[in-house]
PDB file of N, CA and C in Angstrom:
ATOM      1  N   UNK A   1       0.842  -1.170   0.000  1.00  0.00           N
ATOM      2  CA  UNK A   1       0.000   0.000   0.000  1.00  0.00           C
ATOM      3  C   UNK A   1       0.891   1.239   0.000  1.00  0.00           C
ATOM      4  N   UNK A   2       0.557   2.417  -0.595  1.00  0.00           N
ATOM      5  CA  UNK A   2       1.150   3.435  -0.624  1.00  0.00           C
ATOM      6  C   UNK A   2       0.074   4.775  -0.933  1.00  0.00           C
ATOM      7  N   UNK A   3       0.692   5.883  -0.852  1.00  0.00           N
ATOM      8  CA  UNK A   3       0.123   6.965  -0.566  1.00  0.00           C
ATOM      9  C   UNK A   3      -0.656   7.043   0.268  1.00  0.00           C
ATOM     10  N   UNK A   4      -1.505   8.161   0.352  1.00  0.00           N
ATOM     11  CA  UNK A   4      -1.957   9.183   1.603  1.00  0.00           C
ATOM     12  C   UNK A   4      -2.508   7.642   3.196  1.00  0.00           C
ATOM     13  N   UNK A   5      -3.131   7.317   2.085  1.00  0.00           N
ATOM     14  CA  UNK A   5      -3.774   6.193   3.413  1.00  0.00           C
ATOM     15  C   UNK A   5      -2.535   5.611   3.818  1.00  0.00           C
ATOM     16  N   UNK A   6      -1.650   4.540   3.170  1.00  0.00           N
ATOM     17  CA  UNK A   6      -0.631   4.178   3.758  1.00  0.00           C
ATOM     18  C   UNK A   6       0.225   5.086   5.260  1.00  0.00           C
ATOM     19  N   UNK A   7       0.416   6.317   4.678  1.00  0.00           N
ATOM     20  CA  UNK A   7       1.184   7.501   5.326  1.00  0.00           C
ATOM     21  C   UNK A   7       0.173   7.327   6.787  1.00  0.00           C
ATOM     22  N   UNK A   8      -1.079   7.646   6.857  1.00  0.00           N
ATOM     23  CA  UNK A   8      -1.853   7.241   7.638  1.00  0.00           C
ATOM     24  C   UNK A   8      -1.916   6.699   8.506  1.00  0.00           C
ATOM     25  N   UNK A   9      -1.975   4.901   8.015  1.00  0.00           N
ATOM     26  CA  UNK A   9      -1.751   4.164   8.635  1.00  0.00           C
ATOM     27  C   UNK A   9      -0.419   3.923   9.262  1.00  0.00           C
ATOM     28  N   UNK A  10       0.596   3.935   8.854  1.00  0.00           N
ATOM     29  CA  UNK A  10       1.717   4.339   9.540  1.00  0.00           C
ATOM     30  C   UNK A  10       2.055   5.107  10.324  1.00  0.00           C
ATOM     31  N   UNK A  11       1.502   6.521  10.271  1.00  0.00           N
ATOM     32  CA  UNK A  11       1.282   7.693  11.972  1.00  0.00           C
ATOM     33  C   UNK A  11       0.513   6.875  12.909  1.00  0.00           C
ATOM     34  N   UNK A  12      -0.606   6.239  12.459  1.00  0.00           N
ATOM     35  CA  UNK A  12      -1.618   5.808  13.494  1.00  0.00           C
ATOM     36  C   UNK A  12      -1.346   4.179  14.336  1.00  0.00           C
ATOM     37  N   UNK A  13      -0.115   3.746  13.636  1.00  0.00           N
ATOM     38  CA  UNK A  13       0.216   2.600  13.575  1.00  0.00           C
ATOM     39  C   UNK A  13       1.039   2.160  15.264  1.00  0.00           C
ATOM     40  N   UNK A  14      -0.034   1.273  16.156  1.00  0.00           N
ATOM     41  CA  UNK A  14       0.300   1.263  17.512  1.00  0.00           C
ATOM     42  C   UNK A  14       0.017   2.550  18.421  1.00  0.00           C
ATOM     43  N   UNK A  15      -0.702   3.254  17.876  1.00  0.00           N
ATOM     44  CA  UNK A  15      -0.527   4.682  18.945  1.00  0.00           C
ATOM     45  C   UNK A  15      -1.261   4.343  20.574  1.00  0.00           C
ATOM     46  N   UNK A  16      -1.716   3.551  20.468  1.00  0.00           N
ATOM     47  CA  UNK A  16      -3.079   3.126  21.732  1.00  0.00           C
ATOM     48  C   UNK A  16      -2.102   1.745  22.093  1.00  0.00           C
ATOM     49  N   UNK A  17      -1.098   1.084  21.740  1.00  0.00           N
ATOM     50  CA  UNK A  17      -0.585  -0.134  22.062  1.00  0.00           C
ATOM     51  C   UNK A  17       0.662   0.653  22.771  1.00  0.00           C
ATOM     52  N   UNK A  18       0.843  -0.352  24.374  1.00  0.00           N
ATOM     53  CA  UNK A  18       1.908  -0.472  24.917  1.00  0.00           C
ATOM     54  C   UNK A  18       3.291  -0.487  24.047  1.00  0.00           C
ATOM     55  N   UNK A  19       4.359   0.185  24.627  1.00  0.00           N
ATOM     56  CA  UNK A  19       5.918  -0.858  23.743  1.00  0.00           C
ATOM     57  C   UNK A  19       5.594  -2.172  24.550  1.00  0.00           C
ATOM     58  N   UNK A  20       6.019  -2.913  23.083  1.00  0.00           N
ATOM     59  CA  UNK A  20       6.627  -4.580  24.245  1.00  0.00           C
ATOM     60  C   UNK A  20       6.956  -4.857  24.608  1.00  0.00           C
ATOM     61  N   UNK A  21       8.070  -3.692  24.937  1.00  0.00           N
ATOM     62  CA  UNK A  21       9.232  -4.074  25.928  1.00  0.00           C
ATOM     63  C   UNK A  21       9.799  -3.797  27.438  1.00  0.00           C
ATOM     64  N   UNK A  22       7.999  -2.889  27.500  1.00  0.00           N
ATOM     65  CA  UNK A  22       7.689  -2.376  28.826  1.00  0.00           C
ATOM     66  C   UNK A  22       7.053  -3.807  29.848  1.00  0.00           C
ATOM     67  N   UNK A  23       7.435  -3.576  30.936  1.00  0.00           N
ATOM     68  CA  UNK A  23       7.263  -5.024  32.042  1.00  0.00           C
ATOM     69  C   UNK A  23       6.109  -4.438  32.117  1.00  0.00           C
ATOM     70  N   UNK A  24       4.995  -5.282  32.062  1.00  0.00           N
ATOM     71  CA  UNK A  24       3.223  -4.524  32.840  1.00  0.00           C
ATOM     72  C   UNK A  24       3.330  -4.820  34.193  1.00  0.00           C
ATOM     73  N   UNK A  25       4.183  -5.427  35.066  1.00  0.00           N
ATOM     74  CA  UNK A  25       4.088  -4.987  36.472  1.00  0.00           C
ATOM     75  C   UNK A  25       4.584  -3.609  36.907  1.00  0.00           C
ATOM     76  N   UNK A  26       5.820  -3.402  36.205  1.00  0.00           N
ATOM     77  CA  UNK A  26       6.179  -2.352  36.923  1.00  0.00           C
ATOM     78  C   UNK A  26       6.441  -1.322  35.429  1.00  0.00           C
ATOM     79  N   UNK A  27       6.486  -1.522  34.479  1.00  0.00           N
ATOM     80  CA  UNK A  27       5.939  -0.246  33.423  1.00  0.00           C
ATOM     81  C   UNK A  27       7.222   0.107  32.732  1.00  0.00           C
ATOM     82  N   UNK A  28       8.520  -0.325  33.488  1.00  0.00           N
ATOM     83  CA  UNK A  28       9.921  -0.209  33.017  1.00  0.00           C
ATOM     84  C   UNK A  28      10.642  -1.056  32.205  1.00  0.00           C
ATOM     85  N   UNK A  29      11.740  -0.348  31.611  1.00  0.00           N
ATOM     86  CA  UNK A  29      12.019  -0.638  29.790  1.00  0.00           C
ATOM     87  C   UNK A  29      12.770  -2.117  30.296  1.00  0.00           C
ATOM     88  N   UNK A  30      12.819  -3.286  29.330  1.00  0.00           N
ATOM     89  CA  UNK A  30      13.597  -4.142  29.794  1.00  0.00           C
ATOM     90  C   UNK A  30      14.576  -4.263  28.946  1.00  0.00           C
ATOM     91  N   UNK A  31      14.868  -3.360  27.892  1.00  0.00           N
ATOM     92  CA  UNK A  31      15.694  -2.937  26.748  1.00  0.00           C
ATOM     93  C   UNK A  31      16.028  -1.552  27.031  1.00  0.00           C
ATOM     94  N   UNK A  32      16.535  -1.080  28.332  1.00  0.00           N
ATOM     95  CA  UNK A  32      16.744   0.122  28.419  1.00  0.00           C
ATOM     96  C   UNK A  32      18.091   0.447  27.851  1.00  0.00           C
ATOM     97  N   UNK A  33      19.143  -0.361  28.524  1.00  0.00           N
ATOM     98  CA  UNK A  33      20.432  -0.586  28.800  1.00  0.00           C
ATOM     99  C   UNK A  33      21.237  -0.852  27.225  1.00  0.00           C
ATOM    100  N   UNK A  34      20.381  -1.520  26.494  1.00  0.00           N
ATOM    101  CA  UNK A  34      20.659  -1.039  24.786  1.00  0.00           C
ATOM    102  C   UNK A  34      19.712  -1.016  24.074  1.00  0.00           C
ATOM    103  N   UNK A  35      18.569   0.018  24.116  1.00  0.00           N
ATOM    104  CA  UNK A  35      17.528   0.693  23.642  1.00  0.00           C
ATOM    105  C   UNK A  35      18.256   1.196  22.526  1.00  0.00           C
ATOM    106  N   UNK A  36      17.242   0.746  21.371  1.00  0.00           N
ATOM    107  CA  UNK A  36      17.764   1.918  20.045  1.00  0.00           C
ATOM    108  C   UNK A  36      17.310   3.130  20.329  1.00  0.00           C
ATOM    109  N   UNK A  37      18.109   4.004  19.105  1.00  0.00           N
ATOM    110  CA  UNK A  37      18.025   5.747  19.305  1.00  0.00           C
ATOM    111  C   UNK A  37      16.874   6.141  19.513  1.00  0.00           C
ATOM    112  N   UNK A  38      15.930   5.164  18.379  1.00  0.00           N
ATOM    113  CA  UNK A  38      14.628   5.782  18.442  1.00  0.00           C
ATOM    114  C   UNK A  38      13.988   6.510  19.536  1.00  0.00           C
ATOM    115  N   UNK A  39      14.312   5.349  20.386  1.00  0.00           N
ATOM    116  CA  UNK A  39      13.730   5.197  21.913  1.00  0.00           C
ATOM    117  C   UNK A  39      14.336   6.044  23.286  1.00  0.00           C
ATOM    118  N   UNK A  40      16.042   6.159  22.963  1.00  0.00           N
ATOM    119  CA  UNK A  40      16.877   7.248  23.052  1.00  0.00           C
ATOM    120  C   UNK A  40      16.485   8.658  23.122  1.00  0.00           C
ATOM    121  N   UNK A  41      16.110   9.270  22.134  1.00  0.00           N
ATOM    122  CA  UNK A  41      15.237  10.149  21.557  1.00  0.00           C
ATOM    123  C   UNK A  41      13.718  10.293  22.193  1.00  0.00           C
ATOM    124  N   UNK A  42      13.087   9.464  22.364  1.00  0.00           N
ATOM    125  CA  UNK A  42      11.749   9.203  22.723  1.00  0.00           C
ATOM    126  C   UNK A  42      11.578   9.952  24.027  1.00  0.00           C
ATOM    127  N   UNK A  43      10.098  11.096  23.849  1.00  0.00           N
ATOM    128  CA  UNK A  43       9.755  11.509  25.638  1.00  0.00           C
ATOM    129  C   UNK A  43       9.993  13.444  25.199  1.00  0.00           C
ATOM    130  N   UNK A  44      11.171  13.712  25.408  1.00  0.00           N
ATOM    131  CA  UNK A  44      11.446  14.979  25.010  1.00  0.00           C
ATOM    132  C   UNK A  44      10.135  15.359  23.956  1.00  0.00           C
ATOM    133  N   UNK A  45       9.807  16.750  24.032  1.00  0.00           N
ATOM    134  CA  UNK A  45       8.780  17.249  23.370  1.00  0.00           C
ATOM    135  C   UNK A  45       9.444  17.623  22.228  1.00  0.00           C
ATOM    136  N   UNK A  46       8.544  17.483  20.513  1.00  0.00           N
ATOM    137  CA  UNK A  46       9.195  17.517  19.188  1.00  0.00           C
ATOM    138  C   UNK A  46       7.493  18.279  18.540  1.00  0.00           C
ATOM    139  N   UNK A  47       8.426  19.218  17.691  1.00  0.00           N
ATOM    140  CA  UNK A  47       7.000  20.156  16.867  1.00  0.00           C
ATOM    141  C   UNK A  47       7.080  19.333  16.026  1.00  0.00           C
ATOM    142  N   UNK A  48       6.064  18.711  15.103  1.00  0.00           N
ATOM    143  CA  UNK A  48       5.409  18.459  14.026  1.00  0.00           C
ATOM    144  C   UNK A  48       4.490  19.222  13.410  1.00  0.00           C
ATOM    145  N   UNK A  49       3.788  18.909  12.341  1.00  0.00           N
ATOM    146  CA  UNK A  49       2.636  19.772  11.887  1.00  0.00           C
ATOM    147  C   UNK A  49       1.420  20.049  12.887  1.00  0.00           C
ATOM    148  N   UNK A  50       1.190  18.736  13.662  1.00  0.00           N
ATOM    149  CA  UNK A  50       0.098  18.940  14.393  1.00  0.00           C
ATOM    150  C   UNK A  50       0.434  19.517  16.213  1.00  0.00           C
ATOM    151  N   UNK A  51       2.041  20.627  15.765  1.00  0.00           N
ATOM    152  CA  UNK A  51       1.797  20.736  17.343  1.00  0.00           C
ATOM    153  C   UNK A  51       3.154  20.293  17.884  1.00  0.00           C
ATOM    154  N   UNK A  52       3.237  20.857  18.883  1.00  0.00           N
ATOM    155  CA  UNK A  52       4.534  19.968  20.209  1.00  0.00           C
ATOM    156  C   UNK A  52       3.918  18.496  20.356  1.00  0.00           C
ATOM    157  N   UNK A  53       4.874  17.837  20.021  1.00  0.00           N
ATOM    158  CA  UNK A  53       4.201  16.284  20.992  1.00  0.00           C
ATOM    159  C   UNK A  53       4.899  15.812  21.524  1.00  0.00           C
ATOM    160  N   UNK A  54       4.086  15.507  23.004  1.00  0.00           N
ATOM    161  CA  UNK A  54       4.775  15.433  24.188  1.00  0.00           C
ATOM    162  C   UNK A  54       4.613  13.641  24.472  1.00  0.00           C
ATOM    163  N   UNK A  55       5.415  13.617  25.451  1.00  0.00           N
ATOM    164  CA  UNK A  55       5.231  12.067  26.162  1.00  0.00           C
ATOM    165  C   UNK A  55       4.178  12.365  27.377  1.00  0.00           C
ATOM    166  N   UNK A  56       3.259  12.116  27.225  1.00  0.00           N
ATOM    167  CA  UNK A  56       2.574  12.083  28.543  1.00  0.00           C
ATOM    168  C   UNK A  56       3.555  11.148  29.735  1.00  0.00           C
ATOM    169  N   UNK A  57       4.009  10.017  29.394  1.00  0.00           N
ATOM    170  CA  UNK A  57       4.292   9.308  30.767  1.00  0.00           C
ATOM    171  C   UNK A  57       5.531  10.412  31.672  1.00  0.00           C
ATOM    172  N   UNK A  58       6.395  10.947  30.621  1.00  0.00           N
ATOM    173  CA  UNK A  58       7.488  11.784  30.955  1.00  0.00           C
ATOM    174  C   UNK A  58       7.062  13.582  31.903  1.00  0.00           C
ATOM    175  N   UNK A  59       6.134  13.658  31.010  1.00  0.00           N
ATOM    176  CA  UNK A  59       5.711  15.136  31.262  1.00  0.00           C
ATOM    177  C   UNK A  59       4.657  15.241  32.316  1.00  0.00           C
ATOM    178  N   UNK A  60       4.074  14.245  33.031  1.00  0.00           N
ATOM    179  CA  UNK A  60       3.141  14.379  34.207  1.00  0.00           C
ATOM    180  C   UNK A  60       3.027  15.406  35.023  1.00  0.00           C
ATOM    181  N   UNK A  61       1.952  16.610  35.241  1.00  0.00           N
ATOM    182  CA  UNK A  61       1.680  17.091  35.512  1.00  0.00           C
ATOM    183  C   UNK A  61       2.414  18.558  35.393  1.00  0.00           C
ATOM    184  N   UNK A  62       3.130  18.339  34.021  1.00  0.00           N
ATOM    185  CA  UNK A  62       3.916  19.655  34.058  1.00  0.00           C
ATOM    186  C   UNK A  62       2.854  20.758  33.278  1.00  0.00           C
ATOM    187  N   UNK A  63       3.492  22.193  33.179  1.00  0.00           N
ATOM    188  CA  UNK A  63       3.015  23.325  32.464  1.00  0.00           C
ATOM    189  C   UNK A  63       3.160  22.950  30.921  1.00  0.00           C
ATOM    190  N   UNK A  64       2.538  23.887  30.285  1.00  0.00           N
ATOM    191  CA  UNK A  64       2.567  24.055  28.938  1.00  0.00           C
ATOM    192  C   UNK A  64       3.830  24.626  28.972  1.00  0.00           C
ATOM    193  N   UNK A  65       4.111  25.823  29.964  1.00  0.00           N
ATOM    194  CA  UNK A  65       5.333  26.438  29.651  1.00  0.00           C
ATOM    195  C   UNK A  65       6.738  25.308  30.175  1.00  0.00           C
ATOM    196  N   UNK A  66       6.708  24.968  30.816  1.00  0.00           N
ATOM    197  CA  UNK A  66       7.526  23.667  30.946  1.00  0.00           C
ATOM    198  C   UNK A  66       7.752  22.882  29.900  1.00  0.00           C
ATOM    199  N   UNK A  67       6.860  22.670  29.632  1.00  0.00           N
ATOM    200  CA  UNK A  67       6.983  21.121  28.348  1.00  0.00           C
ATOM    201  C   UNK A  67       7.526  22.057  27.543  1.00  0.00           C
ATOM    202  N   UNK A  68       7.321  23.169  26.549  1.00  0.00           N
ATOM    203  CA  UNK A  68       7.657  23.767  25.969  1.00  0.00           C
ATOM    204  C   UNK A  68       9.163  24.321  26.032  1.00  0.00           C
ATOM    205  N   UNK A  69       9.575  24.161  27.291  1.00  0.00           N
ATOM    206  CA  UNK A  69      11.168  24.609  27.650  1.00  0.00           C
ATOM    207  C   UNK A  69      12.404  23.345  27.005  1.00  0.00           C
ATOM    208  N   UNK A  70      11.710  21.834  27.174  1.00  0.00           N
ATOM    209  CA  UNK A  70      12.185  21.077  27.326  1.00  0.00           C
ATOM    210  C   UNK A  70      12.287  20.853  25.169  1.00  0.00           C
ATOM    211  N   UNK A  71      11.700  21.289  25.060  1.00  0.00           N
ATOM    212  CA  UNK A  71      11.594  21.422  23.281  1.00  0.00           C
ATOM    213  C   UNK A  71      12.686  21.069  22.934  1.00  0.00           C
ATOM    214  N   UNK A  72      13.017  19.551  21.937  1.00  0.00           N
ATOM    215  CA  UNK A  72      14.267  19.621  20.848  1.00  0.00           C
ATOM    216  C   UNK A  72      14.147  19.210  19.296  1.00  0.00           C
ATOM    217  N   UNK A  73      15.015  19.778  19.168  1.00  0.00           N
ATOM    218  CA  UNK A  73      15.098  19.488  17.453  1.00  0.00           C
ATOM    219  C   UNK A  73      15.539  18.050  17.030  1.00  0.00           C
ATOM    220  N   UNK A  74      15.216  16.982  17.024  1.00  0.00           N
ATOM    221  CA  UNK A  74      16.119  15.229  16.814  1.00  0.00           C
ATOM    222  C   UNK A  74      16.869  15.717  15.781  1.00  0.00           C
ATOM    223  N   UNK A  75      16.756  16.332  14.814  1.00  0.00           N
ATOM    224  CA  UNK A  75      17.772  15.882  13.459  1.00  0.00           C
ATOM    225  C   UNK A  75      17.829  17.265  12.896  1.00  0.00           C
ATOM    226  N   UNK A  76      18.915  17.780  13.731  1.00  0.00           N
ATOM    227  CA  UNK A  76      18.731  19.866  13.277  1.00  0.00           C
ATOM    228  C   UNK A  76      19.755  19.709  12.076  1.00  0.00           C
ATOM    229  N   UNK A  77      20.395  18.852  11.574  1.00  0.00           N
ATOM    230  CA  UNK A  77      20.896  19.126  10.594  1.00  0.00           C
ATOM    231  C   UNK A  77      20.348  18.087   9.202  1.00  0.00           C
ATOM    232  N   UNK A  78      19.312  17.906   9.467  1.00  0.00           N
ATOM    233  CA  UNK A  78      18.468  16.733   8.552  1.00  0.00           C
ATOM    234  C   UNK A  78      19.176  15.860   7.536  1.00  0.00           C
ATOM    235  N   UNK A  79      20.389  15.387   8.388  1.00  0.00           N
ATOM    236  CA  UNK A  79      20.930  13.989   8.235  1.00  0.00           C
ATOM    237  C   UNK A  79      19.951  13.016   8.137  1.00  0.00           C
ATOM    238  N   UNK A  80      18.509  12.594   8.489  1.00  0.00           N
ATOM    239  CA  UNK A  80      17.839  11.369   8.257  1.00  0.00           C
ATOM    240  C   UNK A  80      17.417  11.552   6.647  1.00  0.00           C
ATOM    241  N   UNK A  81      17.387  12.952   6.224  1.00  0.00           N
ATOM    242  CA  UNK A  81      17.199  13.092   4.342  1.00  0.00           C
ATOM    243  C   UNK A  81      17.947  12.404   3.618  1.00  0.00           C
ATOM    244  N   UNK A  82      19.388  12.908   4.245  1.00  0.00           N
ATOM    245  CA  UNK A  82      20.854  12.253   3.161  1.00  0.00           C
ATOM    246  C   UNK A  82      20.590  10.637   3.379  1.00  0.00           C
ATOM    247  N   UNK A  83      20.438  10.565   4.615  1.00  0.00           N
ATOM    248  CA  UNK A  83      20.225   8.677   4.743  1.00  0.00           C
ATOM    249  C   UNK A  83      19.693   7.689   4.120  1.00  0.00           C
ATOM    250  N   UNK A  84      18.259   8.515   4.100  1.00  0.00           N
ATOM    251  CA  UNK A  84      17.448   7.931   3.652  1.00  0.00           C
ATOM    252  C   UNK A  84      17.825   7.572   1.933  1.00  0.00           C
ATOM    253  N   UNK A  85      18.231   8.857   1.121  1.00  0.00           N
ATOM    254  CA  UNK A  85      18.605   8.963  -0.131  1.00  0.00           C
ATOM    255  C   UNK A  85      19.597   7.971  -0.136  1.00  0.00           C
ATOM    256  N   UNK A  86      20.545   7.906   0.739  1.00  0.00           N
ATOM    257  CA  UNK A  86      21.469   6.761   0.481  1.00  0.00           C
ATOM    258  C   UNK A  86      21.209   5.218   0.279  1.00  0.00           C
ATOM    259  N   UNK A  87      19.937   5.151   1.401  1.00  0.00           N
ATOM    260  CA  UNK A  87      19.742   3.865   1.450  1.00  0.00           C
ATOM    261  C   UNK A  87      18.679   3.494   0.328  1.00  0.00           C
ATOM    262  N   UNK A  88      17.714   4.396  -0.122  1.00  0.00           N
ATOM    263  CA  UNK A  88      17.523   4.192  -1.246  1.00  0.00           C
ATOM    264  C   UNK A  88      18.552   3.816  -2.621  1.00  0.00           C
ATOM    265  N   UNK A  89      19.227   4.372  -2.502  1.00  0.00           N
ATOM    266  CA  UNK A  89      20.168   4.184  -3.591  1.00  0.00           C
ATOM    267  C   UNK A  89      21.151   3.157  -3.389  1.00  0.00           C
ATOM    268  N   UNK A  90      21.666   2.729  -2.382  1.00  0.00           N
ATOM    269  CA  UNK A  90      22.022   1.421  -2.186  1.00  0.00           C
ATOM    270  C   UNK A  90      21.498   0.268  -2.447  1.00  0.00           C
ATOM    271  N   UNK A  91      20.147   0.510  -1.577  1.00  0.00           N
ATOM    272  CA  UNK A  91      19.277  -0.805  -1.859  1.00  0.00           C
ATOM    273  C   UNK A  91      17.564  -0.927  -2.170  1.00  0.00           C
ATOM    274  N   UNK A  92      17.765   0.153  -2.995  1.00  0.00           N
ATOM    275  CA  UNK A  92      16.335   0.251  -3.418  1.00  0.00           C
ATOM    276  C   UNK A  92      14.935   0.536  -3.124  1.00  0.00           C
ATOM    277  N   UNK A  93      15.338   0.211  -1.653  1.00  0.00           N
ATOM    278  CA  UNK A  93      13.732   0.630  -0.814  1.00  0.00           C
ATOM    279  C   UNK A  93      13.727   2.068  -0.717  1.00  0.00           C
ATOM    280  N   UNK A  94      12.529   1.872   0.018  1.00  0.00           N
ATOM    281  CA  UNK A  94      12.279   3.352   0.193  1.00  0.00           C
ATOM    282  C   UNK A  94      11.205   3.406   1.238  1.00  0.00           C
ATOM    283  N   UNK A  95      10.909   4.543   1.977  1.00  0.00           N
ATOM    284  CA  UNK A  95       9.859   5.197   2.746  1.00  0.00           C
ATOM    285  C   UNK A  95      10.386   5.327   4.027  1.00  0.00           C
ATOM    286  N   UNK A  96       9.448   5.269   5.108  1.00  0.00           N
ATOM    287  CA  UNK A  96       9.491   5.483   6.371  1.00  0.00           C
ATOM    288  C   UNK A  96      10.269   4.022   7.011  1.00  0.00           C
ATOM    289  N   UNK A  97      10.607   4.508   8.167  1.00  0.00           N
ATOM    290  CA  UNK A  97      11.685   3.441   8.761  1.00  0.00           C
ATOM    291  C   UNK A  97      11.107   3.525  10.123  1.00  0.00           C
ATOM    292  N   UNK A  98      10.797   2.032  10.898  1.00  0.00           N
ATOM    293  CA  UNK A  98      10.592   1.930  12.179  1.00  0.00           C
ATOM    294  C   UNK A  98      11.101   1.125  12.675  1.00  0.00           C
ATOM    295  N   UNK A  99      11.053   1.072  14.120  1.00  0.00           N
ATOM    296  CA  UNK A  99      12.363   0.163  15.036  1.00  0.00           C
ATOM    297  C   UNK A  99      12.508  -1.324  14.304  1.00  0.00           C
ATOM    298  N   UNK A 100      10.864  -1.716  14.496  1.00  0.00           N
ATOM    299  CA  UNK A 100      11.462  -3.249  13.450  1.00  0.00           C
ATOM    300  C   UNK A 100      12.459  -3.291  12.315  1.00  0.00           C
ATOM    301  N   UNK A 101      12.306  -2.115  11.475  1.00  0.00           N
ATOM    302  CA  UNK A 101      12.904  -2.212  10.423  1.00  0.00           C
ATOM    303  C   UNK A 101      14.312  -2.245  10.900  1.00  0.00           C
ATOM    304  N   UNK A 102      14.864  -1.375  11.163  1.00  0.00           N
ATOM    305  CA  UNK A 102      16.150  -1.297  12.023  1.00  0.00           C
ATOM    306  C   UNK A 102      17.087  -2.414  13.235  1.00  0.00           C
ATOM    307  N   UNK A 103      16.043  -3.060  13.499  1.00  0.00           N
ATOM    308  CA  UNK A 103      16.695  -4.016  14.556  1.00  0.00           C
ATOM    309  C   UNK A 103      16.848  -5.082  13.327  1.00  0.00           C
ATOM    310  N   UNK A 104      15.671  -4.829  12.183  1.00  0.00           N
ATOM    311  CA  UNK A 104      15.895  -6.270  11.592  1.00  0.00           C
ATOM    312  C   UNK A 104      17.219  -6.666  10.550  1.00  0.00           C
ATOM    313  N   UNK A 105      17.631  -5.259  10.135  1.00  0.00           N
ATOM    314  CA  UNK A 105      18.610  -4.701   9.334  1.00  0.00           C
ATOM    315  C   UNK A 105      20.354  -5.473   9.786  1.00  0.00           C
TER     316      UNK A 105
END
């Protein structure tokens, strides 16, 4: 599948599902200790089109002006563009990239 719906389904893809790699007794990473970047990255508040988006589990009970302090840029020099172009051109694929893809690599 591709275009707009695909794109779609891929933002919307797990948003209401736990990680799996969270313990449901106690809620903590059991892949902390070599967590990919993704996850690295993950929590800190990031602008998109629709907005700051925050981690609720991280940001509990903070301000707007708070969360907003904590604001970062992941890729201020948009190194994931050149990458991506590369790895297209290496090996042909193309699109969006998620942890599966990456661990499976």
């Amino acid at each position: 599948m591709q275009g707009e719906e695909a794109e779609r389904q891929f933002a919307d893809f797990a948003n209401d599902e736990p990680c799996p790699v969270l313990d449901p007794e106690t809620g903590l990473c059991e892949l902390y200790e070599s967590r990919p970047m993704t996850c690295r990255v993950f929590g800190p508040p990031v602008r998109s089109e629709d907005g700051l988006g925050v981690c609720e589990l991280c940001f509990q009970g903070a301000s707007d002006k708070e969360i907003a302090a904590c604001e970062m840029k992941p890729d201020p020099d948009d190194l994931e563009s050149r990458l991506l172009k590369e790895l297209e051109k290496s090996t042909g694929k193309r699109g969006d990239t998620i942890i599966a893809f990456c661990l499976a690599s």
